[in-house]
N, C-alpha and C. Protein backbone atom coordinates (compact mmCIF):
# COMPACT_ATOMS: atom_id res chain seq x y z
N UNK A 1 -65.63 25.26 -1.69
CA UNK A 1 -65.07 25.98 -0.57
C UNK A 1 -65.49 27.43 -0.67
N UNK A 2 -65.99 28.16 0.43
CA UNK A 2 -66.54 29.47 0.83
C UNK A 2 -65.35 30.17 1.10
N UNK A 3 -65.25 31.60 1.33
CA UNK A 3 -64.49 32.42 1.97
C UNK A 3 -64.50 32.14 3.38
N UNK A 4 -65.23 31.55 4.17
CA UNK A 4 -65.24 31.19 5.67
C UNK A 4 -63.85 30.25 5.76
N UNK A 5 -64.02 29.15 5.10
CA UNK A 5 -63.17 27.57 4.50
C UNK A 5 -62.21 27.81 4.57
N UNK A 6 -61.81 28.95 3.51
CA UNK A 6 -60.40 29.61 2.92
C UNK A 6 -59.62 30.21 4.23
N UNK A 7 -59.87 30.73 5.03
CA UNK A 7 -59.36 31.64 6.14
C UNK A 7 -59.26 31.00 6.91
N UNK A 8 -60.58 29.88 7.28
CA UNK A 8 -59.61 28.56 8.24
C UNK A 8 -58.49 28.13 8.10
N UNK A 9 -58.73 27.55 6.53
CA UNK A 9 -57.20 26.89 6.40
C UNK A 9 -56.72 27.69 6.22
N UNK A 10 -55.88 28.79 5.72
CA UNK A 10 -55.21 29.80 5.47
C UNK A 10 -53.94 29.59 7.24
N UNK A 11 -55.57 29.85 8.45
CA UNK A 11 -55.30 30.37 9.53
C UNK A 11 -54.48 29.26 10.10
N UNK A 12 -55.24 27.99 9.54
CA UNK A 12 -54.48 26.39 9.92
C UNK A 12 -52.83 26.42 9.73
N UNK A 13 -52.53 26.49 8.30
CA UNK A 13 -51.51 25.66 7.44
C UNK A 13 -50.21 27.74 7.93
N UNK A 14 -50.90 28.75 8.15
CA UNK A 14 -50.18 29.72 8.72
C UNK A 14 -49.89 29.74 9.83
N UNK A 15 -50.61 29.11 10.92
CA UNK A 15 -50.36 29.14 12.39
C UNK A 15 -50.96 30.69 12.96
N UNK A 16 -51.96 31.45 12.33
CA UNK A 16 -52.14 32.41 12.23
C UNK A 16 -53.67 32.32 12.90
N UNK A 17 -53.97 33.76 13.30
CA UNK A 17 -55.72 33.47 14.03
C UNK A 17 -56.25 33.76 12.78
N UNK A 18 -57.66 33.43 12.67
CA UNK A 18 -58.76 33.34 11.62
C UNK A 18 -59.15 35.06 11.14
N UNK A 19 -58.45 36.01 12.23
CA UNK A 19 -58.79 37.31 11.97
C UNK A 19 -57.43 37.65 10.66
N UNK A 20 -56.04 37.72 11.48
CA UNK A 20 -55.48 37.64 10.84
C UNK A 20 -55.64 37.37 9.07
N UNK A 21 -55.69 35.92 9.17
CA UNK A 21 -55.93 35.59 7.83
C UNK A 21 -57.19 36.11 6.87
N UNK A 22 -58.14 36.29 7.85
CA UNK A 22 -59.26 37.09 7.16
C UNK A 22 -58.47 38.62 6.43
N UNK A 23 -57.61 39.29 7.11
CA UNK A 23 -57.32 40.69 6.33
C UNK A 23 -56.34 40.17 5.76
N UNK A 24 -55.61 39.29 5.70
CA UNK A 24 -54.44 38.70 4.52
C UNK A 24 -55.74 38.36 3.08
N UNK A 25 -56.49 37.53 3.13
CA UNK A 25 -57.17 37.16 1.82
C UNK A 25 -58.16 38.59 1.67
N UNK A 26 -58.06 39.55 2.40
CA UNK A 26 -58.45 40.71 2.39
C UNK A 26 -57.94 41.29 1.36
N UNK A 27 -56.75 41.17 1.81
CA UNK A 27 -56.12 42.84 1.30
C UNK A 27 -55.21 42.26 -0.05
N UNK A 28 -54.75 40.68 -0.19
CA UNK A 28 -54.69 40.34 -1.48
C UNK A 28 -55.34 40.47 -2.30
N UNK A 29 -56.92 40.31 -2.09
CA UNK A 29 -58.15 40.29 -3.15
C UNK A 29 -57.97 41.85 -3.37
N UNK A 30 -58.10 42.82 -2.62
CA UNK A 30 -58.26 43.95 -2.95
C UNK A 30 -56.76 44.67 -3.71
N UNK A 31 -55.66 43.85 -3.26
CA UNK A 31 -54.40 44.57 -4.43
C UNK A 31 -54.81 43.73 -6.08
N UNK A 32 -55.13 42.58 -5.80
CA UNK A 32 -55.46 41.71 -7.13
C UNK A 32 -56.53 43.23 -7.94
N UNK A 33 -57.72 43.27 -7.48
CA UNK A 33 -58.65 44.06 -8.08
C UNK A 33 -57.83 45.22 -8.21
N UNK A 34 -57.45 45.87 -7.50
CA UNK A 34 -56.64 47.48 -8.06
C UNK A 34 -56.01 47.28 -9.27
N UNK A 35 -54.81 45.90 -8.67
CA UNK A 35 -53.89 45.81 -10.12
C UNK A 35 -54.56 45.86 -11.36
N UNK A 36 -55.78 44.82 -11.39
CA UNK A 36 -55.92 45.12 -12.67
C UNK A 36 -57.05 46.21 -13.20
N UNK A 37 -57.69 46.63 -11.98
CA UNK A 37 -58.23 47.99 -12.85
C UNK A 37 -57.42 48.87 -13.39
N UNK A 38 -55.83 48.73 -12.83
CA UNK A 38 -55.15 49.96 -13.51
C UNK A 38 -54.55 49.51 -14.75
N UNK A 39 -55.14 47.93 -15.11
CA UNK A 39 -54.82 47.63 -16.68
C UNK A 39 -53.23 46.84 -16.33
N UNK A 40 -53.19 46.58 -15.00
CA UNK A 40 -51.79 46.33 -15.02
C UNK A 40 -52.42 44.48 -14.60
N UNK A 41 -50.95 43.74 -14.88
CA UNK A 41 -50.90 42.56 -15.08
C UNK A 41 -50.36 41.97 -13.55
N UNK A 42 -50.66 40.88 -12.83
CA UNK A 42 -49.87 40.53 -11.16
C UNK A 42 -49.87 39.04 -11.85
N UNK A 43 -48.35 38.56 -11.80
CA UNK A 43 -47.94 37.52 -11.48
C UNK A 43 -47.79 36.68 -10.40
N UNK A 44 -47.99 35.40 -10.04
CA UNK A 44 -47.81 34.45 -9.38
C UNK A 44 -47.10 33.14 -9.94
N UNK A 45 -45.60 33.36 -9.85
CA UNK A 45 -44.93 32.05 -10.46
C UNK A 45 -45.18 31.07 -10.34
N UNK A 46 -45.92 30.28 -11.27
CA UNK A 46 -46.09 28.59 -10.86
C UNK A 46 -47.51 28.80 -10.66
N UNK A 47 -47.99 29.76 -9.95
CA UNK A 47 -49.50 29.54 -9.86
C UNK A 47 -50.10 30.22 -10.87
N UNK A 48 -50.39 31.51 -10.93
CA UNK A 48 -51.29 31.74 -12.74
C UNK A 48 -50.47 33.19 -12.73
N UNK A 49 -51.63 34.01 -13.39
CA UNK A 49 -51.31 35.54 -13.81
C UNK A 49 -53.17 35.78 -14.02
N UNK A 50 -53.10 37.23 -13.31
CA UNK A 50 -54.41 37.83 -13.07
C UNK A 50 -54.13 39.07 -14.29
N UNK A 51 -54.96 39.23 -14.90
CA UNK A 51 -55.23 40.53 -16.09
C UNK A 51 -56.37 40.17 -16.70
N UNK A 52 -56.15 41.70 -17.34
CA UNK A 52 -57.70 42.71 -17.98
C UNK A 52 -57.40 42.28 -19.50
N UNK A 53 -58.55 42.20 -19.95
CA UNK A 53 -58.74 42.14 -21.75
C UNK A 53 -59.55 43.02 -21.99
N UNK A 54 -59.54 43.37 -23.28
CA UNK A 54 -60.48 44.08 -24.03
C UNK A 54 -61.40 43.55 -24.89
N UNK A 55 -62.77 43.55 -24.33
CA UNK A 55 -63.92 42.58 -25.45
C UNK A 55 -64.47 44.21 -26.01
N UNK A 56 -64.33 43.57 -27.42
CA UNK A 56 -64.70 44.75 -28.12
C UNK A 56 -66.50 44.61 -28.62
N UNK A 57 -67.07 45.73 -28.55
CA UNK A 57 -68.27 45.97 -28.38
C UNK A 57 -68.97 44.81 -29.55
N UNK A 58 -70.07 44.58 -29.77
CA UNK A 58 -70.66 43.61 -30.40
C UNK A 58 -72.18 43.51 -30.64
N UNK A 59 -73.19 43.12 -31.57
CA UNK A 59 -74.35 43.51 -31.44
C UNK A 59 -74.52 42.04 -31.08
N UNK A 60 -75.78 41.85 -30.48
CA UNK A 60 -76.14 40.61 -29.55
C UNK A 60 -77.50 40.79 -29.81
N UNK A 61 -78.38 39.46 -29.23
CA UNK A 61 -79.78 39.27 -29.65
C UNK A 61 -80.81 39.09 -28.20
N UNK A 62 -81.79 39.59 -27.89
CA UNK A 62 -82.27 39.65 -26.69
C UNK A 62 -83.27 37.98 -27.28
N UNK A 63 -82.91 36.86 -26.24
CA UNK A 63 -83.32 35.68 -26.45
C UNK A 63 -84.87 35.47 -26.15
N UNK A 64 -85.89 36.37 -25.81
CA UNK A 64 -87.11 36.31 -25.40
C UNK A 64 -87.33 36.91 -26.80
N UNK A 65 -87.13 38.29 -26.87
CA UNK A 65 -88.24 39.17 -27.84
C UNK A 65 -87.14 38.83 -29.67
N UNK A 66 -85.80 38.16 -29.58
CA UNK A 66 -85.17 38.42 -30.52
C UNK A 66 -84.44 39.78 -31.70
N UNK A 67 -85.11 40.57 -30.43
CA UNK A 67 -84.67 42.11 -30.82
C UNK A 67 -82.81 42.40 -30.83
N UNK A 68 -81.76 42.66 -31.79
CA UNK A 68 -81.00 42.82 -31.98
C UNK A 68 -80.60 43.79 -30.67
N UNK A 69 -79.51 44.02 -29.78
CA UNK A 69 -79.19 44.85 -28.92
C UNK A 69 -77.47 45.54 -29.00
N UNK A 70 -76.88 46.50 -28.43
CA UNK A 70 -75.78 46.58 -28.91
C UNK A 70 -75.18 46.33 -27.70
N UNK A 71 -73.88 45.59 -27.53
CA UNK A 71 -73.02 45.38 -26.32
C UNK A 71 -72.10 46.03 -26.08
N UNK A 72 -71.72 47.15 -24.96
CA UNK A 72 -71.18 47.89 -25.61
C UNK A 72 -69.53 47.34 -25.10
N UNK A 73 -68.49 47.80 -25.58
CA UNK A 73 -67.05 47.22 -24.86
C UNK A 73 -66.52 47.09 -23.72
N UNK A 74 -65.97 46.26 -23.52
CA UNK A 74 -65.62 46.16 -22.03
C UNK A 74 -64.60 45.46 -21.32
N UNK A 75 -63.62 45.67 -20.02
CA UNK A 75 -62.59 45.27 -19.81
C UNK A 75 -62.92 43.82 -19.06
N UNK A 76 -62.30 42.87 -19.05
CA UNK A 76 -62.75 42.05 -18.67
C UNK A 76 -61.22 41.42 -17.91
N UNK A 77 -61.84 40.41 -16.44
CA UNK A 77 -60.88 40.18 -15.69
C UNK A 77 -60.72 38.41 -16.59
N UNK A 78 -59.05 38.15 -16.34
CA UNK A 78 -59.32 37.02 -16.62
C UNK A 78 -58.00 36.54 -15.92
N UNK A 79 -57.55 35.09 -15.77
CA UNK A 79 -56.73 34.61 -15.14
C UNK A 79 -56.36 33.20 -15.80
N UNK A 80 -55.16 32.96 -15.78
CA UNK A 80 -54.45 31.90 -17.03
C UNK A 80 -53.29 31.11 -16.03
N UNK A 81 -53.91 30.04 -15.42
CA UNK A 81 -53.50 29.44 -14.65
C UNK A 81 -51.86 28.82 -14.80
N UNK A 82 -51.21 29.15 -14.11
CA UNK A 82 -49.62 28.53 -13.88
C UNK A 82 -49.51 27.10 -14.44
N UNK A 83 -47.87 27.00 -14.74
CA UNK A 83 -47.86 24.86 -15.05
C UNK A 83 -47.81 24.50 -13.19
N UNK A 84 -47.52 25.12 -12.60
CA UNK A 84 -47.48 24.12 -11.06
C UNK A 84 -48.98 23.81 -10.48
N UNK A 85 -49.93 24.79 -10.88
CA UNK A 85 -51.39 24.51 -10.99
C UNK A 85 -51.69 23.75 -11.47
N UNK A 86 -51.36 23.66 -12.85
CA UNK A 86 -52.08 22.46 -13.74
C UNK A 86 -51.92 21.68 -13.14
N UNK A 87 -50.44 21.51 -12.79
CA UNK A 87 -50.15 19.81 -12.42
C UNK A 87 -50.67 19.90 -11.00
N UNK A 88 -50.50 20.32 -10.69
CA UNK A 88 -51.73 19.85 -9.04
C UNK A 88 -52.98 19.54 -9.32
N UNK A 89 -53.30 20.09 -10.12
CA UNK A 89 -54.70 19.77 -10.38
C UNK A 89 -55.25 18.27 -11.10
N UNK A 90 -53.97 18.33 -12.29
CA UNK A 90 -53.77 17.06 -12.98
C UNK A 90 -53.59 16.08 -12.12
């Protein structure tokens, strides 16, 4: 499923026009990304939790020339899916 897909149904199962729902999965995606650039954590009960980690820097190997490289640290998005997810999914 595309972002086109998503806003249909969104617009379907809301009773909502396709514009509408286009700035709803808008402006969620864009509070999701703020939240966690500011290191902060957004819950969704039952469905997951969106947050930042810290991968700490690391030396790594360039797979063509085998030249050692350094990686440097970095925040990383990650998301840890809800039990009402699982089990839908299950």
């Amino acid at each position: 499923m595309n972002k086109t897909e998503l806003v249909e149904r969104i617009a379907v199962s809301a009773d909502i026009s396709k514009t509408n729902a286009a700035r709803i999965l808008d402006a969620f995606t864009e509070t999701v990304a703020a939240t966690m650039a500011n290191g902060d954590k957004l819950s969704l009960i039952g469905f997951g939790t969106f947050e930042t980690r810290q991968r700490n820097a690391r030396i790594g190997r360039n797979p063509q020339t085998g030249k050692e490289i350094n990686i440097p640290a970095a925040n990383v998005p990650v998301f840890k899916a809800g039990k009402a997810l699982k089990d839908a999914v299950n």
